[in-house]
N, C-alpha and C. Protein backbone atom coordinates (compact mmCIF):
# COMPACT_ATOMS: atom_id res chain seq x y z
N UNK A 1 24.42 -9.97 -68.62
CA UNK A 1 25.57 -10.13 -69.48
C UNK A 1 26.76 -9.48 -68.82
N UNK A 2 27.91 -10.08 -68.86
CA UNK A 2 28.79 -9.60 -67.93
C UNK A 2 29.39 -8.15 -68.76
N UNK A 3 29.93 -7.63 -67.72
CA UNK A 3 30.60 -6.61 -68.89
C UNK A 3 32.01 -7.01 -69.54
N UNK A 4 32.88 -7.45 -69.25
CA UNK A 4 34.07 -8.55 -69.93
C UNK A 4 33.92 -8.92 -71.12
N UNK A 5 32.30 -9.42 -71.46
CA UNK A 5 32.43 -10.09 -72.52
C UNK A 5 32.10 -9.09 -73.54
N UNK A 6 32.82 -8.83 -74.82
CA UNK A 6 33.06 -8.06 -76.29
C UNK A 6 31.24 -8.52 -76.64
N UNK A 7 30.43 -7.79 -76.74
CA UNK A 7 29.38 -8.18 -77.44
C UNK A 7 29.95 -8.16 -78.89
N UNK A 8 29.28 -9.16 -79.74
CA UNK A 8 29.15 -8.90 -81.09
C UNK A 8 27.75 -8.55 -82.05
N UNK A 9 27.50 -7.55 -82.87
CA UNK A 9 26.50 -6.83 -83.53
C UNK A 9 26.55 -7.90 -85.10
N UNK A 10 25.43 -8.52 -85.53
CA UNK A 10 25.75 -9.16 -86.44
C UNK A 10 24.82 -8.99 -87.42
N UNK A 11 25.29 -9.04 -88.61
CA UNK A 11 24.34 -8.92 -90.10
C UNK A 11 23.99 -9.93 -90.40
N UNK A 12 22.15 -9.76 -90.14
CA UNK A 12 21.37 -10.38 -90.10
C UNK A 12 20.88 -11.14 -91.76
N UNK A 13 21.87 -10.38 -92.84
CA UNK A 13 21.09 -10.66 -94.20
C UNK A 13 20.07 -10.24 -94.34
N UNK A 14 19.58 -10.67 -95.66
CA UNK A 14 18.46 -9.93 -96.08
C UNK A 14 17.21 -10.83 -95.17
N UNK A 15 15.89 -9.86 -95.11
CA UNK A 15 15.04 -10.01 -93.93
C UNK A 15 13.57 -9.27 -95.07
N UNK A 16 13.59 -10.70 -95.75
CA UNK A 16 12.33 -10.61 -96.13
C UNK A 16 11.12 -11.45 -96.36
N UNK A 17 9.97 -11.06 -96.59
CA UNK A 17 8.82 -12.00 -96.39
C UNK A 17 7.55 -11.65 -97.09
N UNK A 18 7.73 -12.33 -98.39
CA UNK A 18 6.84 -11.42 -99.42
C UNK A 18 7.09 -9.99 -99.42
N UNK A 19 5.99 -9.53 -99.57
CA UNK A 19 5.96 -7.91 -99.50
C UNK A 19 6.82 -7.13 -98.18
N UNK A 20 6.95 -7.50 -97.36
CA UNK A 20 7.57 -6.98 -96.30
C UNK A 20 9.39 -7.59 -96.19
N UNK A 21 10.10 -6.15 -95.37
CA UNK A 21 11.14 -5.58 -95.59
C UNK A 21 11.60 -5.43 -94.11
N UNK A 22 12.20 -6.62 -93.27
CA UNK A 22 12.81 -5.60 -92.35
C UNK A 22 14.25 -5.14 -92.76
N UNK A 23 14.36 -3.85 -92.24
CA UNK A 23 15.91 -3.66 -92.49
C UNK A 23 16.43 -2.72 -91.13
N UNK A 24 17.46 -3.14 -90.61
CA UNK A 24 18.58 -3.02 -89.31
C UNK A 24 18.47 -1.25 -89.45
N UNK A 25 18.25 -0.92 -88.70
CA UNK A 25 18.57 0.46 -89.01
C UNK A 25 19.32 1.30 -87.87
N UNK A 26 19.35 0.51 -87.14
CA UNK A 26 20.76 0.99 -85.08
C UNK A 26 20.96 -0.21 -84.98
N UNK A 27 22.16 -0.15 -83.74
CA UNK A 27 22.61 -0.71 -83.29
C UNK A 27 22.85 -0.19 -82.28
N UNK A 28 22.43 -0.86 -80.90
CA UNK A 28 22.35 0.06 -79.61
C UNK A 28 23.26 -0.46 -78.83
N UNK A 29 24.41 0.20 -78.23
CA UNK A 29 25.41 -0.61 -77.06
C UNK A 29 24.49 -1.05 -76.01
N UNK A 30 24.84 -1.91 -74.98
CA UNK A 30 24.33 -2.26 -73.42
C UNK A 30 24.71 -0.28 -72.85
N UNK A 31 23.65 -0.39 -71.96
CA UNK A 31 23.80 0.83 -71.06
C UNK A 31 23.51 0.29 -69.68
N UNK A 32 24.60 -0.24 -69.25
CA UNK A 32 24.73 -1.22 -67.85
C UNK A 32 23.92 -0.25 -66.38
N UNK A 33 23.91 0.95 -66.95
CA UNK A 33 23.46 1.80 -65.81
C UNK A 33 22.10 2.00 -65.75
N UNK A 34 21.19 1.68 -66.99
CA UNK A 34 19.89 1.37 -67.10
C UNK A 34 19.39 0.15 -66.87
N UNK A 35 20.07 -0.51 -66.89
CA UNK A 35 19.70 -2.39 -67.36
C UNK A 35 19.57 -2.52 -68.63
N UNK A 36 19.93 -1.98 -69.30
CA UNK A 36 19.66 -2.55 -70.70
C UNK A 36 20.73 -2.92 -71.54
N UNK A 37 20.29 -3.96 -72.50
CA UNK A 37 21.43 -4.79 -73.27
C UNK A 37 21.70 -3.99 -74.14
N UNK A 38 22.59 -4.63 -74.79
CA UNK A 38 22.38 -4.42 -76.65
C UNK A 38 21.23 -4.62 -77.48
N UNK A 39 20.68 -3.90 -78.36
CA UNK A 39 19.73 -3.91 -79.10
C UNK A 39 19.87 -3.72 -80.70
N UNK A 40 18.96 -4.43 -81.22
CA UNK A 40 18.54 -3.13 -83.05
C UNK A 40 17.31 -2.80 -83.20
N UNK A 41 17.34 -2.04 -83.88
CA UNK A 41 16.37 -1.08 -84.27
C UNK A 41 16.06 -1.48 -85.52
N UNK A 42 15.15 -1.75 -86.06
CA UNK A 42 14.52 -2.28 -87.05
C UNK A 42 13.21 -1.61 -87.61
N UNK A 43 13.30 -1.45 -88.77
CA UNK A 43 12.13 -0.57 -89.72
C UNK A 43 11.52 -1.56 -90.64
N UNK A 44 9.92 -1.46 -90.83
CA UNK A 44 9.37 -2.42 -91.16
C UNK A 44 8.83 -1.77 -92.52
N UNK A 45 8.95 -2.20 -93.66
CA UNK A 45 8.52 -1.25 -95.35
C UNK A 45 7.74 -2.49 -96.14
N UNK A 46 6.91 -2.00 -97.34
CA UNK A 46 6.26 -2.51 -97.78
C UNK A 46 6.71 -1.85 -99.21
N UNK A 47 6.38 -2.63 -100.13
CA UNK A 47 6.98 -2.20 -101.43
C UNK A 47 5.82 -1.27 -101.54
N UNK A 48 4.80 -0.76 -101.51
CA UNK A 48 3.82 0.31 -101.97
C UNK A 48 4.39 1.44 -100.95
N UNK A 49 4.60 1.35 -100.08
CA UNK A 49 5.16 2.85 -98.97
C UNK A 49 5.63 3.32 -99.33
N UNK A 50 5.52 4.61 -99.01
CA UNK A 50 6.90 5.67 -99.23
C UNK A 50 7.74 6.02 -97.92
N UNK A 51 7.23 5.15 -96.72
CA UNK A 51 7.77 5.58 -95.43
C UNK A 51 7.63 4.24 -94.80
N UNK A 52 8.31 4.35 -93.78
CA UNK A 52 8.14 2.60 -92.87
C UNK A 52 7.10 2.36 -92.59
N UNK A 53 6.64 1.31 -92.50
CA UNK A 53 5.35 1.37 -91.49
C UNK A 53 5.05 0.71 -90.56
N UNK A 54 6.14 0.15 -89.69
CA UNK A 54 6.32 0.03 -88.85
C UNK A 54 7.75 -0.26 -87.95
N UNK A 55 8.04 -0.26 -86.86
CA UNK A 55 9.54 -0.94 -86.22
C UNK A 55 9.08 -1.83 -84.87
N UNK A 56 10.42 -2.70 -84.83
CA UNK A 56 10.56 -3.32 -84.07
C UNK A 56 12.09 -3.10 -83.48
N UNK A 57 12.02 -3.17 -81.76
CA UNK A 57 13.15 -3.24 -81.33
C UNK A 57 13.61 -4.82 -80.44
N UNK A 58 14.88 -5.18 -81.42
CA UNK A 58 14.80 -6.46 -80.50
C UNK A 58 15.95 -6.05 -79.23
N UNK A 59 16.08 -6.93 -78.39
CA UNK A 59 17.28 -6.39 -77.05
C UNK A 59 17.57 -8.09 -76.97
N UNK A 60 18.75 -7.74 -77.70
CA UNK A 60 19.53 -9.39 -77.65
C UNK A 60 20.47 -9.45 -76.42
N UNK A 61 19.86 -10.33 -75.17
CA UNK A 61 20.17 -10.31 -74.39
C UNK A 61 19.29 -10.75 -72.72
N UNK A 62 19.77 -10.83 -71.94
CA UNK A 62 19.05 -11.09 -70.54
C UNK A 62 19.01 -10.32 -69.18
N UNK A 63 18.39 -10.05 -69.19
CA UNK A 63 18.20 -9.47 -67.32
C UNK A 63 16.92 -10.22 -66.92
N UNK A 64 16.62 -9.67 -65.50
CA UNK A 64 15.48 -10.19 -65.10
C UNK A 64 14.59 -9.02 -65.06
N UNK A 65 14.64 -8.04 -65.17
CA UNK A 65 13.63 -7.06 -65.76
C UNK A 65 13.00 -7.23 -67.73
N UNK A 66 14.19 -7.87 -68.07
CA UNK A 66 13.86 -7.96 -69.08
C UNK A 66 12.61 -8.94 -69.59
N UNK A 67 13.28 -9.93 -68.77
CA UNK A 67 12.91 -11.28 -68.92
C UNK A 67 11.22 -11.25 -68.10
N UNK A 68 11.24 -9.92 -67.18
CA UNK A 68 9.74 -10.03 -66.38
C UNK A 68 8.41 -8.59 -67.12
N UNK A 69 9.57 -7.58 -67.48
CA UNK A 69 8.30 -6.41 -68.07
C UNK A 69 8.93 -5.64 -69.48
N UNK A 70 10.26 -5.95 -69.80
CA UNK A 70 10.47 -5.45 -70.98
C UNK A 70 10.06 -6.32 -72.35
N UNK A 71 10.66 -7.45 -72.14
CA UNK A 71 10.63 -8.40 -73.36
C UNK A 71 11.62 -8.41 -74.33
N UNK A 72 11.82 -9.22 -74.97
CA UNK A 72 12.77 -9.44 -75.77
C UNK A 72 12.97 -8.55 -77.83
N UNK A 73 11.59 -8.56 -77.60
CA UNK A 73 10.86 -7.69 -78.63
C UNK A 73 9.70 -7.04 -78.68
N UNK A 74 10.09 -5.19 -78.98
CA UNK A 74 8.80 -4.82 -78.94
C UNK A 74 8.81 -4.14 -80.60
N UNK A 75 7.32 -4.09 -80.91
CA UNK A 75 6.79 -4.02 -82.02
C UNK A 75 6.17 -2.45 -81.65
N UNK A 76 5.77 -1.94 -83.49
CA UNK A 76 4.69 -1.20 -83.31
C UNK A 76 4.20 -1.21 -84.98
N UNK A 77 3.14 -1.42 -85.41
CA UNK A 77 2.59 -0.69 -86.90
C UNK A 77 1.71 0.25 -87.51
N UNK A 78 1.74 1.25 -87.93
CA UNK A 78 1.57 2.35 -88.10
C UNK A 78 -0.41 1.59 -88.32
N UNK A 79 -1.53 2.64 -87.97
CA UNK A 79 -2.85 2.22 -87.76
C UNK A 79 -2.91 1.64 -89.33
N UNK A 80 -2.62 2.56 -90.41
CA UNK A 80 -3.15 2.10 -91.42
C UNK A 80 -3.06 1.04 -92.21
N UNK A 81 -1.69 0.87 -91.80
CA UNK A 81 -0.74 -0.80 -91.84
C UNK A 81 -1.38 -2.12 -91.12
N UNK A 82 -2.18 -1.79 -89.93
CA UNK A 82 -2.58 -2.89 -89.14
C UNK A 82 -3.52 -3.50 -89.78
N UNK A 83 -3.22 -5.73 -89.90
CA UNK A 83 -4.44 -6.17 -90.02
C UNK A 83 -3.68 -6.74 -91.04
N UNK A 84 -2.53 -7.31 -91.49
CA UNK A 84 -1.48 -7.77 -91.97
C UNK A 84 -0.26 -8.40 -91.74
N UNK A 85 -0.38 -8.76 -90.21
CA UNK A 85 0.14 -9.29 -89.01
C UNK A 85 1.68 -8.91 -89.51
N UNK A 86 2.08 -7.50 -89.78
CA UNK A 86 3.52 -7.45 -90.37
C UNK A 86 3.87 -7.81 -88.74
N UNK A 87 3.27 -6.91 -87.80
CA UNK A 87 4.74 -7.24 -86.49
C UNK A 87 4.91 -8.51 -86.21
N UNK A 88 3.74 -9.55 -86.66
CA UNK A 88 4.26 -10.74 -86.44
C UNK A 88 5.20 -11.23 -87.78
N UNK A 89 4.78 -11.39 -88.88
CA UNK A 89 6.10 -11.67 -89.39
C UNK A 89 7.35 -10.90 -89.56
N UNK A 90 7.51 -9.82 -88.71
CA UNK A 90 8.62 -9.25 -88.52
C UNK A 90 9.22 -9.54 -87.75
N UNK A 91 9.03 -9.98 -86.62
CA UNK A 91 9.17 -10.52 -85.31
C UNK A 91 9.94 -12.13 -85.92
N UNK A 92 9.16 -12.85 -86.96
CA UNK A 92 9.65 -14.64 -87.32
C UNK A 92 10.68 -13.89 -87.73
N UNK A 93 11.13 -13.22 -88.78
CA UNK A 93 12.20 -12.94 -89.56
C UNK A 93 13.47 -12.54 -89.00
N UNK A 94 13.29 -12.15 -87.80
CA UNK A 94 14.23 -11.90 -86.44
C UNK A 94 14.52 -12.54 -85.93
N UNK A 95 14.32 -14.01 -85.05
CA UNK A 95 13.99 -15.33 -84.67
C UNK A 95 15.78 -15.98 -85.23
N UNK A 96 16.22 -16.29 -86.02
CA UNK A 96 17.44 -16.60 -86.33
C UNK A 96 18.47 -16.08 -85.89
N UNK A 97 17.90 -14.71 -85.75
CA UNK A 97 19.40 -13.61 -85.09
C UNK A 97 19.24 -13.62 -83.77
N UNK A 98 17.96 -13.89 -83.27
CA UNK A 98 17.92 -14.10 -82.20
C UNK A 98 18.58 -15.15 -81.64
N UNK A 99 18.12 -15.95 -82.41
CA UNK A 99 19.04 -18.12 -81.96
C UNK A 99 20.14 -17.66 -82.16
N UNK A 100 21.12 -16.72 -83.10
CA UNK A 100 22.63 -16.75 -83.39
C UNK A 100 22.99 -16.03 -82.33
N UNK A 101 22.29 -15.01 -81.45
CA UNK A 101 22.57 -14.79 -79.62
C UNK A 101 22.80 -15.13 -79.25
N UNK A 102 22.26 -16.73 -79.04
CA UNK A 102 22.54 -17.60 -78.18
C UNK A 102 21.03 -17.73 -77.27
N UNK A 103 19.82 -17.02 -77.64
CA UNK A 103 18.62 -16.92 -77.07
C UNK A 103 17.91 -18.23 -77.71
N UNK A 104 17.39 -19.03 -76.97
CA UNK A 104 16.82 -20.57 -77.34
C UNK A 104 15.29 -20.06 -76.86
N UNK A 105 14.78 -19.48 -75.87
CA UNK A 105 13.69 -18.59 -75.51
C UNK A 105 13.59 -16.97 -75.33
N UNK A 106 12.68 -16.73 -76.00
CA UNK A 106 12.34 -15.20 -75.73
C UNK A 106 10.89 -14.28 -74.86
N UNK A 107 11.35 -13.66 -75.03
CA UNK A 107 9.85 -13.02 -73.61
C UNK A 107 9.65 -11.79 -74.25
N UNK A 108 8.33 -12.01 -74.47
CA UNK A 108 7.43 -10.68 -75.11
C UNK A 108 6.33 -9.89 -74.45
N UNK A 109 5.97 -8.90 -73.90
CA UNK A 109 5.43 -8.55 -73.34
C UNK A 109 4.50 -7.68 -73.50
N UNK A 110 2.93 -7.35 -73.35
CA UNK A 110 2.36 -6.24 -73.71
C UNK A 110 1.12 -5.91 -72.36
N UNK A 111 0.67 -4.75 -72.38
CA UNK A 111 -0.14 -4.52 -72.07
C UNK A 111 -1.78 -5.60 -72.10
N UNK A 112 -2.16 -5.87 -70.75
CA UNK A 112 -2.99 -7.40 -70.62
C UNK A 112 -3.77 -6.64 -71.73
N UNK A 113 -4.72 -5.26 -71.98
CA UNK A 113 -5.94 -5.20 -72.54
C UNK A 113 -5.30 -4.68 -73.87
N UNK A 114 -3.98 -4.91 -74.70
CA UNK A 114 -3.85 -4.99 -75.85
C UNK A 114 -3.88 -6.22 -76.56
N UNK A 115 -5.25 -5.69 -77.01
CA UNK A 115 -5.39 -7.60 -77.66
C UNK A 115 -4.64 -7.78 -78.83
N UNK A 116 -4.36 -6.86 -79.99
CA UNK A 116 -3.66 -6.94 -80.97
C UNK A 116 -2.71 -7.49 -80.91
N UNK A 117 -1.81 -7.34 -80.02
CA UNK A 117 -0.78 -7.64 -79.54
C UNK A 117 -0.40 -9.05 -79.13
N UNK A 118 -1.86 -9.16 -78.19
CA UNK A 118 -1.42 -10.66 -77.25
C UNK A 118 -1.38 -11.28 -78.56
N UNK A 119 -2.67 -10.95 -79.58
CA UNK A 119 -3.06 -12.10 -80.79
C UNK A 119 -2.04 -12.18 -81.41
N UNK A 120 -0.95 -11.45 -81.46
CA UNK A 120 0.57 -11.25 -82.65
C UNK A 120 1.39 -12.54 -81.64
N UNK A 121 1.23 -11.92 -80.47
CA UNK A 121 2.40 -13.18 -79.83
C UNK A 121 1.75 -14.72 -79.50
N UNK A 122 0.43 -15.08 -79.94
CA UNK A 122 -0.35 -16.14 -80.37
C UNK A 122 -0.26 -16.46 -81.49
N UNK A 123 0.26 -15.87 -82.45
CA UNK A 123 0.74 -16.23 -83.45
C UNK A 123 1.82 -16.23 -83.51
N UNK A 124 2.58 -16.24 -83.17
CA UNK A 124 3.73 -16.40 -83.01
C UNK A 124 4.33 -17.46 -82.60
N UNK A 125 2.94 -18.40 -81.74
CA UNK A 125 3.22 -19.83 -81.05
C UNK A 125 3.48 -19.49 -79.69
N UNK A 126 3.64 -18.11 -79.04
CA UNK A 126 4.08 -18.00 -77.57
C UNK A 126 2.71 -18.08 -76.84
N UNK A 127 3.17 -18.89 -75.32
CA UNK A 127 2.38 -19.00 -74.78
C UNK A 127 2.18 -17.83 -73.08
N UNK A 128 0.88 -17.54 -73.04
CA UNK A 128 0.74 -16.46 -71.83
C UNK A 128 1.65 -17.36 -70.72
N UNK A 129 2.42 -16.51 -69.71
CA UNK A 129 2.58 -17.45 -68.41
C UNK A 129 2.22 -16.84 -67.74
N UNK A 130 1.76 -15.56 -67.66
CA UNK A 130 1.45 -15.08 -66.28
C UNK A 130 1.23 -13.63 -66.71
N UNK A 131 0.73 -12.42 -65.96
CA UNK A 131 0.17 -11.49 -65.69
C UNK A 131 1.12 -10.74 -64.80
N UNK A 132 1.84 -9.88 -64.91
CA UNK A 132 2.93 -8.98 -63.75
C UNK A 132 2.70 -7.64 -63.50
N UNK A 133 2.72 -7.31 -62.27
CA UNK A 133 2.26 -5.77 -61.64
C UNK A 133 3.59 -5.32 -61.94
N UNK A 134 3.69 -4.15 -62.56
CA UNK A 134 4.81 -3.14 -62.72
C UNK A 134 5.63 -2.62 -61.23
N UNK A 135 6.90 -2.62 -61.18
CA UNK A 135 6.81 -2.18 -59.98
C UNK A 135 7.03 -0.46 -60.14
N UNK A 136 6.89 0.24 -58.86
CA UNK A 136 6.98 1.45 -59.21
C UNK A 136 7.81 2.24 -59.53
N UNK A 137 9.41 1.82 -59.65
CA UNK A 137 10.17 2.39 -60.01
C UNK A 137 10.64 2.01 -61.57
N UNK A 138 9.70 1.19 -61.97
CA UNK A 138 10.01 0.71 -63.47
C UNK A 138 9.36 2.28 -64.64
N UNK A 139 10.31 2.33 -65.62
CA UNK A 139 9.61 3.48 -66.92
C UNK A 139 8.52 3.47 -66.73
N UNK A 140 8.06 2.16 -67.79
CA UNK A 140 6.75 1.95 -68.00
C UNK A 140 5.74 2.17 -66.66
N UNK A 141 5.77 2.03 -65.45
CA UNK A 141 5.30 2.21 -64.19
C UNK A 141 4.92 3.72 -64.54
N UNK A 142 6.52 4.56 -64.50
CA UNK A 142 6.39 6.08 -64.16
C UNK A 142 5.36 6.67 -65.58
N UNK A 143 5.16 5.87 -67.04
CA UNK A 143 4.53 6.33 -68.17
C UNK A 143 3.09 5.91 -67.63
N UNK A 144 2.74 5.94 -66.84
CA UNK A 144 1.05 5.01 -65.80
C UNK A 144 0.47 3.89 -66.64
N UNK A 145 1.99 3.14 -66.82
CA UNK A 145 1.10 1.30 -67.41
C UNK A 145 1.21 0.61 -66.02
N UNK A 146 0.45 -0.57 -65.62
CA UNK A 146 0.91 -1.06 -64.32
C UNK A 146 0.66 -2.91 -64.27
N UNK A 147 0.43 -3.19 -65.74
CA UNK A 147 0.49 -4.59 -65.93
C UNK A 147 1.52 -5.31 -66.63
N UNK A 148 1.65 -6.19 -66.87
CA UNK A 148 1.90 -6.75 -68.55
C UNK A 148 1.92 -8.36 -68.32
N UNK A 149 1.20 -8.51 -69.70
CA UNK A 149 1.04 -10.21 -69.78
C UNK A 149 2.79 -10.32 -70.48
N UNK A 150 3.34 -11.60 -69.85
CA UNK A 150 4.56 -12.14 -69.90
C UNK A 150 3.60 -13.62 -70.51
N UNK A 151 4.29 -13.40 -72.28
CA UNK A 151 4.62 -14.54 -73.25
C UNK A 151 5.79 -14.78 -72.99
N UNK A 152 6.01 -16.24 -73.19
CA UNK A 152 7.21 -17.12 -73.21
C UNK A 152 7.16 -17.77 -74.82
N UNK A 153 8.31 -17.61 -76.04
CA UNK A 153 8.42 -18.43 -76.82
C UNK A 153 10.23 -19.26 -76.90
N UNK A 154 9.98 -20.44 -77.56
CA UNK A 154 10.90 -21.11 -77.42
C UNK A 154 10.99 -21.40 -78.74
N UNK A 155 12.15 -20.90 -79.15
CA UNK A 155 13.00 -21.02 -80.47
C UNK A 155 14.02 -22.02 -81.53
């Protein structure tokens, strides 16, 4: 994303799906010196919680790191929460703000031996394309991950 261009941060409306609640909770500038775009921060609630129970961060936007080991969205749901596919329908409910980006495809990425995960972005309709070695100067590299399956979905 060039730096010239004014990003715009946009309200997504309400972001719900039955029982589940996402709601915007940051808004992250690009930090051109990391590679990273603009993002939100998103908290995932259930009408019985008294606390989130889970987030998602989307990064509206492109690089080719992004596009090869970050992804476009990462998830997480608290253990006791799992088994309710919230990160996947948290993830659909995002999908519009994503298209109002200007993102027509997105890239999701996880760890090859997190199956939870791959199965969320199989539901999701994304398909595996490939398997990528971390390189060594990447975070995730220096945190000792050294794979990730690269999903492709098209929006």
């Amino acid at each position: 994303m060039p730096e010239s261009i004014e990003f715009e941060f946009f309200d997504p409306g309400p972001l719900v799906d039955r029982e589940l609640l996402a709601k915007v909770v940051g808004r992250n500038p690009a930090n051109p010196s990391k590679g990273w775009v603009p993002s939100y921060d998103i908290e995932l609630w259930v009408d019985q919680a008294a606390e989130a129970i889970g987030k998602i961060n989307f990064r509206a936007g492109n690089t080719p790191s992004l596009q090869l080991y970050g992804g476009h969205f990462a998830y997480s749901v608290l253990p006791q929460w799992r088994g309710h596919h919230y990160g996947e329908r948290g993830v659909r409910l995002l999908l519009p703000l994503a298209k109002r980006h200007g993102l027509s495809v997105v890239w999701i990425t996880c760890n090859p031996d997190n199956w939870p995960s791959r199965r969320t972005c199989e539901r999701l309709g994304a398909q595996l394309v490939e398997v990528v070695p971390l390189p060594p100067d990447n975070d995730m590299y220096l945190d000792g991950e050294r794979e990730k399956c690269r999903y492709r979905l098209t929006i």
